[in-house]
C-alpha atoms as a PDB file:
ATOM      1  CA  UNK A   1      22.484   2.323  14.784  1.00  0.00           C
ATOM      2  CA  UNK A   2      18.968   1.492  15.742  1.00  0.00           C
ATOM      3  CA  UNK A   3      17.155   3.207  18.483  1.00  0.00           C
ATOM      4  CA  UNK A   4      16.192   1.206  21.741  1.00  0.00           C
ATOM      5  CA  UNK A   5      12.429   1.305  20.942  1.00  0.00           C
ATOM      6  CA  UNK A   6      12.987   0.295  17.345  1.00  0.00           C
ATOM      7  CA  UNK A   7      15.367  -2.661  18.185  1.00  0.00           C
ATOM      8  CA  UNK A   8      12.911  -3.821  20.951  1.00  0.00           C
ATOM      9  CA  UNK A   9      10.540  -4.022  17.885  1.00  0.00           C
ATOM     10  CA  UNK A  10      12.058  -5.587  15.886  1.00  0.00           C
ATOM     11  CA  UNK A  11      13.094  -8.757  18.107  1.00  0.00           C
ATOM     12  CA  UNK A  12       9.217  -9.263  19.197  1.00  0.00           C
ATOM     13  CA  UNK A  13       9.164  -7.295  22.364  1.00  0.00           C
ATOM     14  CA  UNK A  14       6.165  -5.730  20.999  1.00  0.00           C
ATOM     15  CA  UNK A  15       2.730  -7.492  20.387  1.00  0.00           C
ATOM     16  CA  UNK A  16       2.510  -6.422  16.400  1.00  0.00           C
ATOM     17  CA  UNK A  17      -0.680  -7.180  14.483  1.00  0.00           C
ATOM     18  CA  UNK A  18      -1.483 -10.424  13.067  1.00  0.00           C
ATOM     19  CA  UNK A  19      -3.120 -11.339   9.359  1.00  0.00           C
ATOM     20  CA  UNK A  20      -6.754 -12.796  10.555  1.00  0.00           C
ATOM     21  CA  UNK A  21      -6.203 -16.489   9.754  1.00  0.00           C
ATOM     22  CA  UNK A  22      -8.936 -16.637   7.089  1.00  0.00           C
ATOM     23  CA  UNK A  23      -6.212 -14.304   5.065  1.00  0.00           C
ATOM     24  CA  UNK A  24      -3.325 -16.559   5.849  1.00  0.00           C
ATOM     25  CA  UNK A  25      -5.201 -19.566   4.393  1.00  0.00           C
ATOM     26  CA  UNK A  26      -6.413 -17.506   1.332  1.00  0.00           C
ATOM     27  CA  UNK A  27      -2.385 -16.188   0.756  1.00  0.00           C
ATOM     28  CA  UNK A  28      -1.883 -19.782   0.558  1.00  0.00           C
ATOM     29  CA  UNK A  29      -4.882 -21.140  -1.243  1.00  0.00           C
ATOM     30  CA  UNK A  30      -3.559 -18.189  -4.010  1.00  0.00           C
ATOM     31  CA  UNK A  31       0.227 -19.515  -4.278  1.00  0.00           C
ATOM     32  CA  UNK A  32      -1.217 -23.093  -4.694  1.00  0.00           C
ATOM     33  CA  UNK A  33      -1.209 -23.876  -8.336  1.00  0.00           C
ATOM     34  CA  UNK A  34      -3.753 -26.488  -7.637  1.00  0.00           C
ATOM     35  CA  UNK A  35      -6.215 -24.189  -5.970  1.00  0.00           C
ATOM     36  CA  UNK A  36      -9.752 -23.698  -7.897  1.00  0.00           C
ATOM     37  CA  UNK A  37     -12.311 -21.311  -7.607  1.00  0.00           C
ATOM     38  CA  UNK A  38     -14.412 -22.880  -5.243  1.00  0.00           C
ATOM     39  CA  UNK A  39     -11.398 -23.455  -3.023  1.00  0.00           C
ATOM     40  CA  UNK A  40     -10.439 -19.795  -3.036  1.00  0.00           C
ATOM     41  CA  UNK A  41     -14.242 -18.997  -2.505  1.00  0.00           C
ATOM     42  CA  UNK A  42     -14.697 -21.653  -0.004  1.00  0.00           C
ATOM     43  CA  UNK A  43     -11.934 -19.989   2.584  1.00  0.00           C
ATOM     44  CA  UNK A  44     -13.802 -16.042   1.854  1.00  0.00           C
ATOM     45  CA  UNK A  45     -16.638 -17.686   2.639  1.00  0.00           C
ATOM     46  CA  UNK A  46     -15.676 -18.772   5.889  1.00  0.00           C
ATOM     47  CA  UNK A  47     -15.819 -15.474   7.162  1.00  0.00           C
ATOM     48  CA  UNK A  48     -19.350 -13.605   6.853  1.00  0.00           C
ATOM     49  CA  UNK A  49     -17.940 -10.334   7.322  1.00  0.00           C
ATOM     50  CA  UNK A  50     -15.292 -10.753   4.953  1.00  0.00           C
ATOM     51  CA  UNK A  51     -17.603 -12.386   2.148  1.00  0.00           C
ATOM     52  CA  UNK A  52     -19.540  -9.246   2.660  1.00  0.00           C
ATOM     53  CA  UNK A  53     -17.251  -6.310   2.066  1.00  0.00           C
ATOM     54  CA  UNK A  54     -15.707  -8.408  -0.539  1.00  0.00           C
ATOM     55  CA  UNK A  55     -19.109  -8.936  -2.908  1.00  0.00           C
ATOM     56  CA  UNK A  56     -19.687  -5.078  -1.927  1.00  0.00           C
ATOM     57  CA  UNK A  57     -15.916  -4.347  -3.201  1.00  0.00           C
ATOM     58  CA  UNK A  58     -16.123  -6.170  -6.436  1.00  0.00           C
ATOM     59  CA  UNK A  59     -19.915  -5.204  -7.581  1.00  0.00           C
ATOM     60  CA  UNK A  60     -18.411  -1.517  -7.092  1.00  0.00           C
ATOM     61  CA  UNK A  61     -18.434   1.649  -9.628  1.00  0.00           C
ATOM     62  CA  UNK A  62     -14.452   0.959  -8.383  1.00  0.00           C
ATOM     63  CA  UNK A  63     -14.131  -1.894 -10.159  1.00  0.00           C
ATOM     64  CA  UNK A  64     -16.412  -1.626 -12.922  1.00  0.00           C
ATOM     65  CA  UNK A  65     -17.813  -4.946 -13.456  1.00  0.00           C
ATOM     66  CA  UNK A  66     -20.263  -5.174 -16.524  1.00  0.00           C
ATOM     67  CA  UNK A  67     -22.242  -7.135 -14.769  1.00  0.00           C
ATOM     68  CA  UNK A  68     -23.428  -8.029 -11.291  1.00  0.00           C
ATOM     69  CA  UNK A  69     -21.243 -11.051  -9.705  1.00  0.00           C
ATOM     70  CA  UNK A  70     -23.432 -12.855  -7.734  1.00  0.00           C
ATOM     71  CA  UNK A  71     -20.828 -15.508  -5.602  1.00  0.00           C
ATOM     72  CA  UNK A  72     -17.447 -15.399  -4.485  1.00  0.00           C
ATOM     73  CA  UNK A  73     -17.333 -18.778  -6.807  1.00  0.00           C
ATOM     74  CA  UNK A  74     -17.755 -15.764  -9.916  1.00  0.00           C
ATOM     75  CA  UNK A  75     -15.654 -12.910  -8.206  1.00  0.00           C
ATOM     76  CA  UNK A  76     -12.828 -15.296  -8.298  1.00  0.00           C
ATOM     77  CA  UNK A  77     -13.435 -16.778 -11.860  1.00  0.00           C
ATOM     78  CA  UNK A  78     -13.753 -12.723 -13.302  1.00  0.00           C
ATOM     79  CA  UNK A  79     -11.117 -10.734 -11.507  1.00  0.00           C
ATOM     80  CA  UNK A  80      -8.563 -13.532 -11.290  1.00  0.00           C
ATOM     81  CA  UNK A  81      -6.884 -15.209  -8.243  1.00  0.00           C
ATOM     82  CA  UNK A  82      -4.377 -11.958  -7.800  1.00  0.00           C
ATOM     83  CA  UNK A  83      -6.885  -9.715  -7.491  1.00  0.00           C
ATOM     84  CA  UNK A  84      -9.774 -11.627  -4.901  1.00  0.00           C
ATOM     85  CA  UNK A  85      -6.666 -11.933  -2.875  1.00  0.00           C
ATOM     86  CA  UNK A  86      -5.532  -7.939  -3.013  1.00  0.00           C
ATOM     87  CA  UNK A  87      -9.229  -7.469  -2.400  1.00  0.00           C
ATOM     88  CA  UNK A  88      -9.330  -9.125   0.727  1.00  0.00           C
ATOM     89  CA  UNK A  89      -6.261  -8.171   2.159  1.00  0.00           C
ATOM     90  CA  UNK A  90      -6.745  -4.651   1.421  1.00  0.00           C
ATOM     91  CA  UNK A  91      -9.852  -5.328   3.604  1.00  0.00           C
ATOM     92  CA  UNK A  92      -8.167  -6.834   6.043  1.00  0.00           C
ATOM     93  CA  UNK A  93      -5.350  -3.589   6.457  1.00  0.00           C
ATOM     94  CA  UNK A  94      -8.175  -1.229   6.381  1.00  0.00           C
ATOM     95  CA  UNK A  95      -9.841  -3.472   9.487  1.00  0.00           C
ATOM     96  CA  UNK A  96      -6.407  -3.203  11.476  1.00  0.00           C
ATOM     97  CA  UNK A  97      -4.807   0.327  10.799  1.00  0.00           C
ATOM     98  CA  UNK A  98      -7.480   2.438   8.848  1.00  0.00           C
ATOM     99  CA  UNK A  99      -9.059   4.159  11.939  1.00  0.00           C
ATOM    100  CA  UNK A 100      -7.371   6.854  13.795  1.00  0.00           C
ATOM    101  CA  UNK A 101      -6.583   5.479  17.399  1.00  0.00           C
ATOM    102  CA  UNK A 102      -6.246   9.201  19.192  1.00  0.00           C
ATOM    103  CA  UNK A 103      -2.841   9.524  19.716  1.00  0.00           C
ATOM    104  CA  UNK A 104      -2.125  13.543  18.886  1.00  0.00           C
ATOM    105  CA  UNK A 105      -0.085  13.914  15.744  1.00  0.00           C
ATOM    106  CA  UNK A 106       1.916  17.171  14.847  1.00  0.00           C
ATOM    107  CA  UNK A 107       1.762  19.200  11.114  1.00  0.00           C
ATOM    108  CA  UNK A 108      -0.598  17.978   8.620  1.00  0.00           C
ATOM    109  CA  UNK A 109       0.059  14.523   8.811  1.00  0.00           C
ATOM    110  CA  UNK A 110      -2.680  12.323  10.425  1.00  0.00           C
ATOM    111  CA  UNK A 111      -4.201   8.684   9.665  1.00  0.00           C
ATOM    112  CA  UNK A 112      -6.615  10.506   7.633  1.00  0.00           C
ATOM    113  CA  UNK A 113      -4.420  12.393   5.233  1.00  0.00           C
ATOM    114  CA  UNK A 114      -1.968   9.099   5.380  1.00  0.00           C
ATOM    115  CA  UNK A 115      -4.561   7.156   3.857  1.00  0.00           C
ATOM    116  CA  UNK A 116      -5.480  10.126   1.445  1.00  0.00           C
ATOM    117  CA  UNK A 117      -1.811   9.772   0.429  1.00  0.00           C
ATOM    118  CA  UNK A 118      -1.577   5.989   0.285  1.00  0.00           C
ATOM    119  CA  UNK A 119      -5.056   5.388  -1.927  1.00  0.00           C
ATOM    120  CA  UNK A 120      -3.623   8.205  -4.566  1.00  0.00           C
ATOM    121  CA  UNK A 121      -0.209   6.166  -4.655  1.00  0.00           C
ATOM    122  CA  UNK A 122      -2.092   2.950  -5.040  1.00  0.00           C
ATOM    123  CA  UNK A 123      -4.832   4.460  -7.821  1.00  0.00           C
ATOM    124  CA  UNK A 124      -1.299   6.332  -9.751  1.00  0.00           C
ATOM    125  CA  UNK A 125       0.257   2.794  -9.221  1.00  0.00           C
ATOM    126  CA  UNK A 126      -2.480   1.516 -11.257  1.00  0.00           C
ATOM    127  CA  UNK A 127      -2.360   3.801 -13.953  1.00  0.00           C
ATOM    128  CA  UNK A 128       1.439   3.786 -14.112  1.00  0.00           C
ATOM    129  CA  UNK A 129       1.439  -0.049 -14.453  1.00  0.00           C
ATOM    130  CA  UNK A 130      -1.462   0.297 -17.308  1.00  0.00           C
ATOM    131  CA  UNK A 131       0.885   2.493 -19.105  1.00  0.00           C
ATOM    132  CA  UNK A 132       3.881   0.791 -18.309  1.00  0.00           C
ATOM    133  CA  UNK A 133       2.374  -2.707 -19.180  1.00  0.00           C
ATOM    134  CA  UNK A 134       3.736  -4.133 -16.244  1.00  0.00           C
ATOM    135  CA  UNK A 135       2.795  -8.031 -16.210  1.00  0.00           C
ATOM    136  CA  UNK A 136       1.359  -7.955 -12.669  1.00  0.00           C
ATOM    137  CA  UNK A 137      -0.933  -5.183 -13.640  1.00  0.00           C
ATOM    138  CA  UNK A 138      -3.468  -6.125 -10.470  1.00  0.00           C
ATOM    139  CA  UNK A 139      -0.658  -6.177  -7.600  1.00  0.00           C
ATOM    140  CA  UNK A 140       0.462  -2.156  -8.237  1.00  0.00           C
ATOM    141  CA  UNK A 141      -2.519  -0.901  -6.475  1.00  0.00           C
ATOM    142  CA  UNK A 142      -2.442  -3.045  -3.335  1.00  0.00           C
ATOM    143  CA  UNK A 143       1.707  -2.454  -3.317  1.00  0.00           C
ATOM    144  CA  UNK A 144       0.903   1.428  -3.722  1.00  0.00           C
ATOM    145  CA  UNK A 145      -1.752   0.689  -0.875  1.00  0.00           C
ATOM    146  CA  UNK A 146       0.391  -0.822   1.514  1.00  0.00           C
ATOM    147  CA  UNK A 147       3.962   1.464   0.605  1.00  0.00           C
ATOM    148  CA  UNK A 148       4.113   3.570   3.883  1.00  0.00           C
ATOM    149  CA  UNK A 149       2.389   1.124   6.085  1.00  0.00           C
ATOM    150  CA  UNK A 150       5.618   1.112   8.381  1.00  0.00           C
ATOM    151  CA  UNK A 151       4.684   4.568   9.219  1.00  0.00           C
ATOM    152  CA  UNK A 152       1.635   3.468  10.764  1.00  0.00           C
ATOM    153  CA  UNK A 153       3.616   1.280  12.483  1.00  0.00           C
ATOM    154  CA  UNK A 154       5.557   3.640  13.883  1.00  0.00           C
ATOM    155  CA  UNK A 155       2.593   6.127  15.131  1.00  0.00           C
ATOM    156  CA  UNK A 156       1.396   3.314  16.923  1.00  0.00           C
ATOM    157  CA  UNK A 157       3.943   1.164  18.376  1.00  0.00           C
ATOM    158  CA  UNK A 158       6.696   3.725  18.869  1.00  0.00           C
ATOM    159  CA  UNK A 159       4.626   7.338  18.687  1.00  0.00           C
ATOM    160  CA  UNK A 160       6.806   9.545  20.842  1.00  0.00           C
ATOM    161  CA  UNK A 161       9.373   8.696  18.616  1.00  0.00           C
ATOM    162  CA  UNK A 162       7.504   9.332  15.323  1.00  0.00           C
ATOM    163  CA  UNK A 163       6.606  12.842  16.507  1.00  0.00           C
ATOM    164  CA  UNK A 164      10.559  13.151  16.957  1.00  0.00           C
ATOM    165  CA  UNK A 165      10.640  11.744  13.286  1.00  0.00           C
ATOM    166  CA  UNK A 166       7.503  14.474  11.825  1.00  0.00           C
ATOM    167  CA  UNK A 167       9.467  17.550  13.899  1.00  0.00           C
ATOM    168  CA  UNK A 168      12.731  16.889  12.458  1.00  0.00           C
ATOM    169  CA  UNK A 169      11.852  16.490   9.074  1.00  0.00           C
ATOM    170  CA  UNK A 170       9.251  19.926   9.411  1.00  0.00           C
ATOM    171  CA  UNK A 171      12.477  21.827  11.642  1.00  0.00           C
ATOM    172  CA  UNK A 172      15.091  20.866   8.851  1.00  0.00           C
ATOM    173  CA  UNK A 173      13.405  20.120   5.199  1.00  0.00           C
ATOM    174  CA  UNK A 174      14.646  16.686   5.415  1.00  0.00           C
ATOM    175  CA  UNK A 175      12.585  14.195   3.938  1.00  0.00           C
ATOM    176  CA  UNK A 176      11.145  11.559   6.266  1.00  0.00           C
ATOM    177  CA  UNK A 177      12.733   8.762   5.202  1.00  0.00           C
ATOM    178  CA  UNK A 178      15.826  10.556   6.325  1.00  0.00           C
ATOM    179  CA  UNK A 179      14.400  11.841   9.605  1.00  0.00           C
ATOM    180  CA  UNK A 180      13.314   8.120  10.585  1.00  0.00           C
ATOM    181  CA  UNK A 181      16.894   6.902   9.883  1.00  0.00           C
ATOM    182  CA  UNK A 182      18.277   9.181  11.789  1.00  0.00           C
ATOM    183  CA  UNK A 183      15.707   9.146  14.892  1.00  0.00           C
ATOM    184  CA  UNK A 184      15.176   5.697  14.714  1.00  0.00           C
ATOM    185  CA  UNK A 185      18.560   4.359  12.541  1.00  0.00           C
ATOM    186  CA  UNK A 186      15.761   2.531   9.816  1.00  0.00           C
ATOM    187  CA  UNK A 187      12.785   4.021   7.690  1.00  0.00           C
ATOM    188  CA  UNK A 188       9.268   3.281   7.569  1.00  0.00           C
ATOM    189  CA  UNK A 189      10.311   1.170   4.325  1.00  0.00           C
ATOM    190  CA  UNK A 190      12.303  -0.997   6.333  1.00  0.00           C
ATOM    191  CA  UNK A 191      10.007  -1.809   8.802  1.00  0.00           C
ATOM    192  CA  UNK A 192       7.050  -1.851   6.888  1.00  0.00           C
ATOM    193  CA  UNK A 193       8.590  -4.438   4.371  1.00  0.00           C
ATOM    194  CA  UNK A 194       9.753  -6.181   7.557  1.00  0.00           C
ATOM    195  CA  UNK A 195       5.784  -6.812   8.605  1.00  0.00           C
ATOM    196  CA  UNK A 196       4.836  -7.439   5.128  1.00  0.00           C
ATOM    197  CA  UNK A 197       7.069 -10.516   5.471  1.00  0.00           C
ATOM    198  CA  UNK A 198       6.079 -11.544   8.497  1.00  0.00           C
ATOM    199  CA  UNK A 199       2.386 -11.637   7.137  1.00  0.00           C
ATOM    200  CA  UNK A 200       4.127 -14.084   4.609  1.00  0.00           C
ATOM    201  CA  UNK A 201       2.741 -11.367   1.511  1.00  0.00           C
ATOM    202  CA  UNK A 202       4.482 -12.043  -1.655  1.00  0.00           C
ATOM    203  CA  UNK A 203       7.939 -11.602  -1.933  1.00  0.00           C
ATOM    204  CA  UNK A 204       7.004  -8.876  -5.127  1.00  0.00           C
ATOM    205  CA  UNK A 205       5.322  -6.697  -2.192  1.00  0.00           C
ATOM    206  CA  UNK A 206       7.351  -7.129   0.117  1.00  0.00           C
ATOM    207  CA  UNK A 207      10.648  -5.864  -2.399  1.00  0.00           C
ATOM    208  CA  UNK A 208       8.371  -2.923  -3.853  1.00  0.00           C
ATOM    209  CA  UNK A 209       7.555  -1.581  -0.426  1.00  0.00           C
ATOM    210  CA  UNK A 210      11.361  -2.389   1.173  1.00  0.00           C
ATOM    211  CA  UNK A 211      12.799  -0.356  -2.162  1.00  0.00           C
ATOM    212  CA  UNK A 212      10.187   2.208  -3.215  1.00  0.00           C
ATOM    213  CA  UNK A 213      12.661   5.019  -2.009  1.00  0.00           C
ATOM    214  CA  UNK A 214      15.673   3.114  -4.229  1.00  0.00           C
ATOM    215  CA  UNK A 215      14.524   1.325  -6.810  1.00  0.00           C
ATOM    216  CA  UNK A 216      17.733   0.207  -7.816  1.00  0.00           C
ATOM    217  CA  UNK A 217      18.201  -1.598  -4.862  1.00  0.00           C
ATOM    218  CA  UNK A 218      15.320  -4.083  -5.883  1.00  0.00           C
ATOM    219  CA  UNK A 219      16.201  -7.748  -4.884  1.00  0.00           C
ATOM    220  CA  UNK A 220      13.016  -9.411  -7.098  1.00  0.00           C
ATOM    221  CA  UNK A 221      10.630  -7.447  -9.349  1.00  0.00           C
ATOM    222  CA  UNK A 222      12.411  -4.031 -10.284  1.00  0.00           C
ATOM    223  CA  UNK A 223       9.432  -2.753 -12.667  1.00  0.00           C
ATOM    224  CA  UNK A 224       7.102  -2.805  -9.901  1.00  0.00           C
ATOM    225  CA  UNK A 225       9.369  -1.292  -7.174  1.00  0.00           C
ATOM    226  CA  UNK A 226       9.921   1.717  -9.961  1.00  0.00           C
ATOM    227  CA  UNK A 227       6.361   1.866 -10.373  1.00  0.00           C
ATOM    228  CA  UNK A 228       5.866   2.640  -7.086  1.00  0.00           C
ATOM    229  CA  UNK A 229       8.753   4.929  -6.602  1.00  0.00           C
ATOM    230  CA  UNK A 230       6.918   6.746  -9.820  1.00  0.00           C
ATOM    231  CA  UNK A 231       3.794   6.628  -8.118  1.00  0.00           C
ATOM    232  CA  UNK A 232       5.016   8.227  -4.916  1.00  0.00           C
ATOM    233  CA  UNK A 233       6.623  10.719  -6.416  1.00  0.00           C
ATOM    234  CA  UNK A 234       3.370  12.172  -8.697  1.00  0.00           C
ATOM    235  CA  UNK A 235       1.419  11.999  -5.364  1.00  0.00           C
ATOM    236  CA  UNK A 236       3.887  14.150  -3.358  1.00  0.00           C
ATOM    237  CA  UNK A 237       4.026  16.176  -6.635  1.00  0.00           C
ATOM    238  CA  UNK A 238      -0.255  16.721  -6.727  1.00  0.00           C
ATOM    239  CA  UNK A 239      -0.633  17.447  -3.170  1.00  0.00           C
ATOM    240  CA  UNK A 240      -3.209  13.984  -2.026  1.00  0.00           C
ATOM    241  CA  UNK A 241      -2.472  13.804   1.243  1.00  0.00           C
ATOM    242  CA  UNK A 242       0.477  14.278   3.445  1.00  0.00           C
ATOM    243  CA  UNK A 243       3.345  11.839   3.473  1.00  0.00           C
ATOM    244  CA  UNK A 244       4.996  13.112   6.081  1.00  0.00           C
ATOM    245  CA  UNK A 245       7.138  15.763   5.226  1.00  0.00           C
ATOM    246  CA  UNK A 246       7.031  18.862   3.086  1.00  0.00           C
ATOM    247  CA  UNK A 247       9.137  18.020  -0.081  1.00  0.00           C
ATOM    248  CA  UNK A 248       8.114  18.291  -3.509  1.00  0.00           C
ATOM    249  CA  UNK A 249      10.978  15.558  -5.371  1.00  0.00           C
ATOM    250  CA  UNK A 250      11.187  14.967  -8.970  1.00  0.00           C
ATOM    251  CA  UNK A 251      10.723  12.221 -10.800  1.00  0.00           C
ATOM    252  CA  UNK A 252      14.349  10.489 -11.608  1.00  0.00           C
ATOM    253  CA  UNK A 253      13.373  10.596 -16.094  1.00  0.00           C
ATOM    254  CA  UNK A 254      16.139   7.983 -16.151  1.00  0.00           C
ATOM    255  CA  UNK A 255      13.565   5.206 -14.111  1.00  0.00           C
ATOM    256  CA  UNK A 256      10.598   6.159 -16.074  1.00  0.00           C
ATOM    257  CA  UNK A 257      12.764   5.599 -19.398  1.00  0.00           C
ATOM    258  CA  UNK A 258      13.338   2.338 -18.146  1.00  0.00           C
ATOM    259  CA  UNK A 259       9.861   1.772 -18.424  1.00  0.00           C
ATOM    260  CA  UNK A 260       8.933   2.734 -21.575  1.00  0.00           C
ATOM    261  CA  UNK A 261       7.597   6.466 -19.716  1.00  0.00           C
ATOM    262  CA  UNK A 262       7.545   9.386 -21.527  1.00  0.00           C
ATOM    263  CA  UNK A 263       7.532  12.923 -19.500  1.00  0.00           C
ATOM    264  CA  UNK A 264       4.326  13.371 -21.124  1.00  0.00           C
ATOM    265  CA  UNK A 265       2.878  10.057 -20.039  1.00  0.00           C
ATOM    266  CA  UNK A 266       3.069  11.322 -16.323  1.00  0.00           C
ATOM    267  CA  UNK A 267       0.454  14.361 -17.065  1.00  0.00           C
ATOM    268  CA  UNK A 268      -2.173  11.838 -18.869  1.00  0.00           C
ATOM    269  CA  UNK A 269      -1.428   9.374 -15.564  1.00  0.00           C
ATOM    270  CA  UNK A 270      -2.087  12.174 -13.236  1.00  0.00           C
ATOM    271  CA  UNK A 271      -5.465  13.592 -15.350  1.00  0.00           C
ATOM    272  CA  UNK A 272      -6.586  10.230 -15.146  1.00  0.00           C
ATOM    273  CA  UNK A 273      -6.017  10.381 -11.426  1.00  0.00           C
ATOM    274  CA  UNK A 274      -7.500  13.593 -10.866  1.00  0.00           C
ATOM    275  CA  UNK A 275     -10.578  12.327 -12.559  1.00  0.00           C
ATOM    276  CA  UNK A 276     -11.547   9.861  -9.936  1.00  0.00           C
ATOM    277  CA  UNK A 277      -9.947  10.532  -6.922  1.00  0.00           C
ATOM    278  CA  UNK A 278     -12.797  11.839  -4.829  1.00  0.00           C
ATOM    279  CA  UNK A 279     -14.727   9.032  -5.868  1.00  0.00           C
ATOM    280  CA  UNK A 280     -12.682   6.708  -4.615  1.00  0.00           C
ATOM    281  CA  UNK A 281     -12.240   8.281  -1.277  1.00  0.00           C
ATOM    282  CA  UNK A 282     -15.459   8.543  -0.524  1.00  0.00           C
ATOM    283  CA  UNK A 283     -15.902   4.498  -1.724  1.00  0.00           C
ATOM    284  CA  UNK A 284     -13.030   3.507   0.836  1.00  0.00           C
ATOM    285  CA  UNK A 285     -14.293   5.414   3.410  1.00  0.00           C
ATOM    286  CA  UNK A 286     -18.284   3.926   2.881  1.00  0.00           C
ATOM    287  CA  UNK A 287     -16.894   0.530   1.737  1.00  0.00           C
ATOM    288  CA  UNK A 288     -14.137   0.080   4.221  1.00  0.00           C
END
């Protein structure tokens, strides 16, 4: 059953975050086949800021561009429609939840070593869906990105209760997904997947981050979901971060087969990782 604080929540008796409107109209402007280049560039464009970190994003060591892209007009045109968009709305999380808001946190897990966790899971996504040859190749970073965003969620619109959550799952061994469930009667995937649908994201994100603990349960793209739950996994496995809990799972062979992973794939993956990790930490935390 769900707890008071959570149920309250969930029917709007708390003021959640909003998508700034110039993402809305870009989400849009994306899932419109007629859409062009200029259109897409034209709604960036509309906010400074934005256009900004996006140029500074793109023309990034990150993203490896062979050559300088001078207008939103050519960002769009090179990395693809898909990708501007995961650009900006990466931007766009990092604006609302990436800074630590001072509420005291127990163990190792703060908004600092949450994002540590969540940038590995997006950069493994990445490499996973390379390997895999997943279709969608450009959405497994931002879904990796944006997995455990329901935990933020929960440290700031119902923190005495995540601390409840992080205590359990330290006093016991449980996992955290458990702990939420049974502090809180849902998980961070729940509710995170919940917001990611009220932000009207695709419905691809919104099943990989609802499912990433049970990939079988997917309801629309099952590869990426997997990916993900692949993803996570390695992370926890390597040590980036702190996902909340202590535990160490292993990776269920039988998914990875599904996708065409071999168990030695998963040391190349996590090599490939390794090598640019701390380069891309310290490019989110200068960029974003």
């Amino acid at each position: 059953m769900l707890s008071q604080s959570l149920q309250e929540l969930l029917n709007d008796e708390v003021e959640l975050p909003t998508l700034p409107d110039v993402i809305i109209r870009l989400l849009s402007a994306v899932d419109n086949p007629e859409s062009t280049a200029p259109d897409v560039a034209r709604i960036i464009s509309s906010d400074p800021a934005l256009m900004t970190k996006v140029l500074k994003l793109v023309n990034s060591p990150f993203y490896g561009m062979p050559r300088q892209i001078a207008t939103l007009t050519q960002a769009t045109v090179v990395m693809g429609f898909a990708a501007i968009r995961n650009v900006a709305l990466t931007i766009a999380v990092f604006n609302e939840f990436g800074r630590s808001d001072g509420k005291p946190l127990q163990f190792e897990f703060t908004r600092e070593k949450f994002w540590e966790h969540s940038i590995a899971v997006a950069m493994m996504a990445d490499t996973v869906a390379a390997k895999a040859k997943y279709s969608k190749n450009e959405d497994a970073f931002i879904a990796g990105l944006l997995h455990d965003i329901g935990k933020i969620v929960f440290d700031r619109y119902l923190h005495d209760d995540f601390i409840a959550v992080l205590t359990l799952a330290d006093a016991s061994g449980m996992s955290i997904f458990d702990a939420e469930k049974n502090v809180l009667g849902e998980s961070h995937a729940y509710v995170g997947s919940w917001l990611a649908d009220r932000w009207r994201l695709p419905a691809h994100l919104v099943d990989a981050m609802r499912h990433h603990h049970a990939p079988q349960d997917s309801e629309v793209d099952w590869p990426l979901v997997a990916i993900i739950h692949i993803a996570d996994k390695l992370v926890r496995q390597e040590g980036y971060g702190h996902p909340g809990d202590n535990l160490t799972p292993e990776i269920d062979q039988m998914t990875g087969n599904k996708l065409g992973l071999e168990a030695k794939d998963y040391s190349e993956i996590t090599q490939l990782v390794k090598l640019n990790f701390d380069a891309a930490m310290a490019f989110f935390q200068s960029v974003l």
